[in-house]
C-alpha atoms as a PDB file:
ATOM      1  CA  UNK A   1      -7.965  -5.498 -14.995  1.00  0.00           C
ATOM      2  CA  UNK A   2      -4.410  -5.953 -13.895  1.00  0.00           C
ATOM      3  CA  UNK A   3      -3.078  -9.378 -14.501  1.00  0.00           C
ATOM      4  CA  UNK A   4      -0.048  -9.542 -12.994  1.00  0.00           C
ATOM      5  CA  UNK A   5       2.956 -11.767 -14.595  1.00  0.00           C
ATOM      6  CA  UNK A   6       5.136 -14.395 -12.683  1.00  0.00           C
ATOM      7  CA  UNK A   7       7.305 -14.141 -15.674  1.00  0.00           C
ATOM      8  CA  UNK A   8       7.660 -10.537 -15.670  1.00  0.00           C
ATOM      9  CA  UNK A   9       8.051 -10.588 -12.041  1.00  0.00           C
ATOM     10  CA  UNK A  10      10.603 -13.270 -12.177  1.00  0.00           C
ATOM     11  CA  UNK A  11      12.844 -11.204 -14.464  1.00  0.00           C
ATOM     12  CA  UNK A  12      11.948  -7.943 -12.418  1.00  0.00           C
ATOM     13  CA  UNK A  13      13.183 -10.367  -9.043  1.00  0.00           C
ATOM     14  CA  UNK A  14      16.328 -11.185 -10.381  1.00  0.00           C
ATOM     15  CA  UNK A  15      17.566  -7.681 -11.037  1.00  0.00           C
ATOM     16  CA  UNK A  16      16.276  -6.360  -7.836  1.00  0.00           C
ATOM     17  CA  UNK A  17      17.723  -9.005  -5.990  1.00  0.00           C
ATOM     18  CA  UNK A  18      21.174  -8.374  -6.915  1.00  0.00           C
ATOM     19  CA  UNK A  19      21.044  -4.997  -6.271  1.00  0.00           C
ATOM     20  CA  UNK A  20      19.720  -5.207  -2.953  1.00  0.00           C
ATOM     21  CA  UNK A  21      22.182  -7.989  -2.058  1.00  0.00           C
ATOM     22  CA  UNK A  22      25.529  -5.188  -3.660  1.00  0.00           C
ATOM     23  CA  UNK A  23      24.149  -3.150  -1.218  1.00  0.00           C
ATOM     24  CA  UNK A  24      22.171  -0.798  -3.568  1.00  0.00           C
ATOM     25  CA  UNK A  25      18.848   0.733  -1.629  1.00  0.00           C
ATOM     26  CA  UNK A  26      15.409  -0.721  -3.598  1.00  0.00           C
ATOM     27  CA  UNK A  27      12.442   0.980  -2.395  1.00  0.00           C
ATOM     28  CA  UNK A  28       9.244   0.169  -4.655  1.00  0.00           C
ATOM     29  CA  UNK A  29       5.854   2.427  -3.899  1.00  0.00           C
ATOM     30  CA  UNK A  30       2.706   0.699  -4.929  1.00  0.00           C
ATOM     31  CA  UNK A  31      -0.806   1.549  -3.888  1.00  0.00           C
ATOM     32  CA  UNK A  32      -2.154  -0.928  -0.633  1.00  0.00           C
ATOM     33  CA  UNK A  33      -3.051  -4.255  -0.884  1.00  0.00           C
ATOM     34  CA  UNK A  34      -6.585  -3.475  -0.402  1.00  0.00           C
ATOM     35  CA  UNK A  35      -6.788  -1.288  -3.372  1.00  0.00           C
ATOM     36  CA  UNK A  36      -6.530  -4.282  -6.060  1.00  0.00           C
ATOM     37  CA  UNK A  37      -9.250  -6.190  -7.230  1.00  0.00           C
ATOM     38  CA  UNK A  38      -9.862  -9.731  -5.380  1.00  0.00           C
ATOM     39  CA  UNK A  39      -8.083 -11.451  -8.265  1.00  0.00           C
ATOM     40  CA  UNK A  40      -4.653  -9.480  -8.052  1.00  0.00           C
ATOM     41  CA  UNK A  41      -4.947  -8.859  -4.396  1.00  0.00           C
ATOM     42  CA  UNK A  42      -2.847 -12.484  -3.775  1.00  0.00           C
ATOM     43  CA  UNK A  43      -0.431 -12.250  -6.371  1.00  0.00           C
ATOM     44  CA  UNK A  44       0.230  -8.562  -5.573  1.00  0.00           C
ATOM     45  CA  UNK A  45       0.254  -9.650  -1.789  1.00  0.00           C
ATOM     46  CA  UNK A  46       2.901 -13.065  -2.859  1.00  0.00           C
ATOM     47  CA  UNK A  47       5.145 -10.274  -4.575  1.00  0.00           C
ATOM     48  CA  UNK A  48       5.287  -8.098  -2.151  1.00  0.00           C
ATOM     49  CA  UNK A  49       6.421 -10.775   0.732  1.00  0.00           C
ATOM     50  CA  UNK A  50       9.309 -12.090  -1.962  1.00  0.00           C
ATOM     51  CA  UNK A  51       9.993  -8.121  -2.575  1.00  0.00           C
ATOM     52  CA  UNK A  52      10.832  -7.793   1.263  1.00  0.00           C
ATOM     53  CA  UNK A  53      12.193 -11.182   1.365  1.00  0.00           C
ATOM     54  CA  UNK A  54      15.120 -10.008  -1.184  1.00  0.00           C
ATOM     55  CA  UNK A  55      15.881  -6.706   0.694  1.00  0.00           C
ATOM     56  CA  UNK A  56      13.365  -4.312  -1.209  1.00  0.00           C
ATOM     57  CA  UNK A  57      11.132  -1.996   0.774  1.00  0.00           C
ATOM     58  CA  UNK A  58       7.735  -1.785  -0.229  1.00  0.00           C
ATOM     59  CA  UNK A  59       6.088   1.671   0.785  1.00  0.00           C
ATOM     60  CA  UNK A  60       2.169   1.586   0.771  1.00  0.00           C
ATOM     61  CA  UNK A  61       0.586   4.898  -0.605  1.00  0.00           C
ATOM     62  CA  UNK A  62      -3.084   5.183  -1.544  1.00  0.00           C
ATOM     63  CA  UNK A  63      -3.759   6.769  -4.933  1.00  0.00           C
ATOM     64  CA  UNK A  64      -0.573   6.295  -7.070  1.00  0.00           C
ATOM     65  CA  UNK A  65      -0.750   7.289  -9.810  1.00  0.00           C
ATOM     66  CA  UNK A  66       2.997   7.829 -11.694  1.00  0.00           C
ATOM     67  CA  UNK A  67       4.813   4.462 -13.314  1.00  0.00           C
ATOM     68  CA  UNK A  68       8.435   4.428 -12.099  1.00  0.00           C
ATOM     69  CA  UNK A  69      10.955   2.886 -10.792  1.00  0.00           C
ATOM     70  CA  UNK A  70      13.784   4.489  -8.528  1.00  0.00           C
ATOM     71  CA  UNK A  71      17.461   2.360  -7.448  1.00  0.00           C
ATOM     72  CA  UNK A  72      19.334   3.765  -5.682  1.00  0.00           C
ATOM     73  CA  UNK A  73      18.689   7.266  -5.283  1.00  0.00           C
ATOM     74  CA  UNK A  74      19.628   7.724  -9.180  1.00  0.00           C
ATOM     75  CA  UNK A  75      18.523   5.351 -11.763  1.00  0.00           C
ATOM     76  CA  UNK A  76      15.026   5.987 -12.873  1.00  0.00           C
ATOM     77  CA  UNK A  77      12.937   3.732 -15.429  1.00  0.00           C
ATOM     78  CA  UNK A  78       9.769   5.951 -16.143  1.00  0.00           C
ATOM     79  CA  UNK A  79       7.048   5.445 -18.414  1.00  0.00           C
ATOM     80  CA  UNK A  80       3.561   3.456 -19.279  1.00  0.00           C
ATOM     81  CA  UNK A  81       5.172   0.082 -17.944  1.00  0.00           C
ATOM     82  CA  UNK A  82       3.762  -1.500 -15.086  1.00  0.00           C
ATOM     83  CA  UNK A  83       6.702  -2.903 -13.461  1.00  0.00           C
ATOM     84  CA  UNK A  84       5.723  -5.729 -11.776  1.00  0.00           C
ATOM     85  CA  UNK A  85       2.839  -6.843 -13.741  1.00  0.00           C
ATOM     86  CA  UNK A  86       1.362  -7.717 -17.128  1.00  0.00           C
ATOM     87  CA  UNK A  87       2.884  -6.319 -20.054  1.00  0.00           C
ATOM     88  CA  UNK A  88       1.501  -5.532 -23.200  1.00  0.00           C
ATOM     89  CA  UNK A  89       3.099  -4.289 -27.223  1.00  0.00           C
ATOM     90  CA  UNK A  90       1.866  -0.725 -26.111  1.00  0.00           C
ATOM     91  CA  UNK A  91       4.026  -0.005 -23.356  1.00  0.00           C
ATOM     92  CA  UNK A  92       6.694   2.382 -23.264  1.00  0.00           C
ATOM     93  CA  UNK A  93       9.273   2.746 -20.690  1.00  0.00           C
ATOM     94  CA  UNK A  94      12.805   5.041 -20.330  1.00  0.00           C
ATOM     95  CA  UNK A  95      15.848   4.823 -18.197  1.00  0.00           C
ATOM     96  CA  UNK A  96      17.299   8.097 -16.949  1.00  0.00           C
ATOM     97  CA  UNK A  97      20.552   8.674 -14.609  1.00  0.00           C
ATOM     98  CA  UNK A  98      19.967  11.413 -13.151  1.00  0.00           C
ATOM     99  CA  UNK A  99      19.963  12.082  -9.089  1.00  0.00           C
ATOM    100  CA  UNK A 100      18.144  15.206  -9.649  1.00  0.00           C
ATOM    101  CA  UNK A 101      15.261  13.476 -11.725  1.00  0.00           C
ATOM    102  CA  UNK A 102      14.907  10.478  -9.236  1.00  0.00           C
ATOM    103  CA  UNK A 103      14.609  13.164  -6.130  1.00  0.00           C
ATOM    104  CA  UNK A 104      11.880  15.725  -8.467  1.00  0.00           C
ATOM    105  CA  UNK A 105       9.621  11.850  -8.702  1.00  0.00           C
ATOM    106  CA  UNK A 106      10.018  11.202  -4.702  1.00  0.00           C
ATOM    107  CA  UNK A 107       8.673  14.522  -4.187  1.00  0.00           C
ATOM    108  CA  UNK A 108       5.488  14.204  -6.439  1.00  0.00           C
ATOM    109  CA  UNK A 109       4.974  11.619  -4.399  1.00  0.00           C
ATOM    110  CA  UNK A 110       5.296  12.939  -0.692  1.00  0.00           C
ATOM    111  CA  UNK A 111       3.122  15.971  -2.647  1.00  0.00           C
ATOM    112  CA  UNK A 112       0.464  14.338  -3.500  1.00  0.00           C
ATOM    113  CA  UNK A 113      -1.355  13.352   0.037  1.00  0.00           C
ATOM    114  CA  UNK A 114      -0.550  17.075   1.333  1.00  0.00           C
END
């Protein structure tokens, strides 16, 4: 079950937010709303309104499977971390600059539904 964290997301908030605001482009890709269980579906549905709210774009795309996280065309944070949501001691998570890395990930995921 996926239990998602204010806390987490709070932290998670903060950095996005002042990226988006220094003009950085956020996108996040999660699967749709209606593909979490009843009790994540209104926290996941909360984040993603103060996601928007801040300047992120949130891309719906059924059947996600890959953890990472993308800013600005070039920073990628990829691992076993759920971004936005619980956390637990297992999780594992690495940042790589790399514009060529963060544009191989977008295209795994345009891939996948073809």
């Amino acid at each position: 079950m996926l239990s998602l964290s204010r806390t987490r997301f709070a932290i998670v908030k903060k950095h996005l937010s002042s990226k988006s605001i220094g003009g950085i482009k956020v996108e996040i890709i999660t699967k749709p709303l209606y593909q979490y269980k009843d009790i994540s579906k209104s926290a996941m549905t909360k984040i993603v309104n103060e996601l928007a709210q801040i300047g992120c774009e949130v891309i719906f795309k059924e059947d996600v499977y890959q953890k990472f996280g993308s800013i600005d065309e070039r920073i990628v944070w990829y691992g076993n971390i759920h971004l936005l949501g619980y956390g637990q001691e297992t999780e594992t998570i690495m940042r790589i600059d790399s514009i060529e890395v963060a544009e191989e990930l977008r295209q795994t995921l345009k891939q996948e539904k073809q």
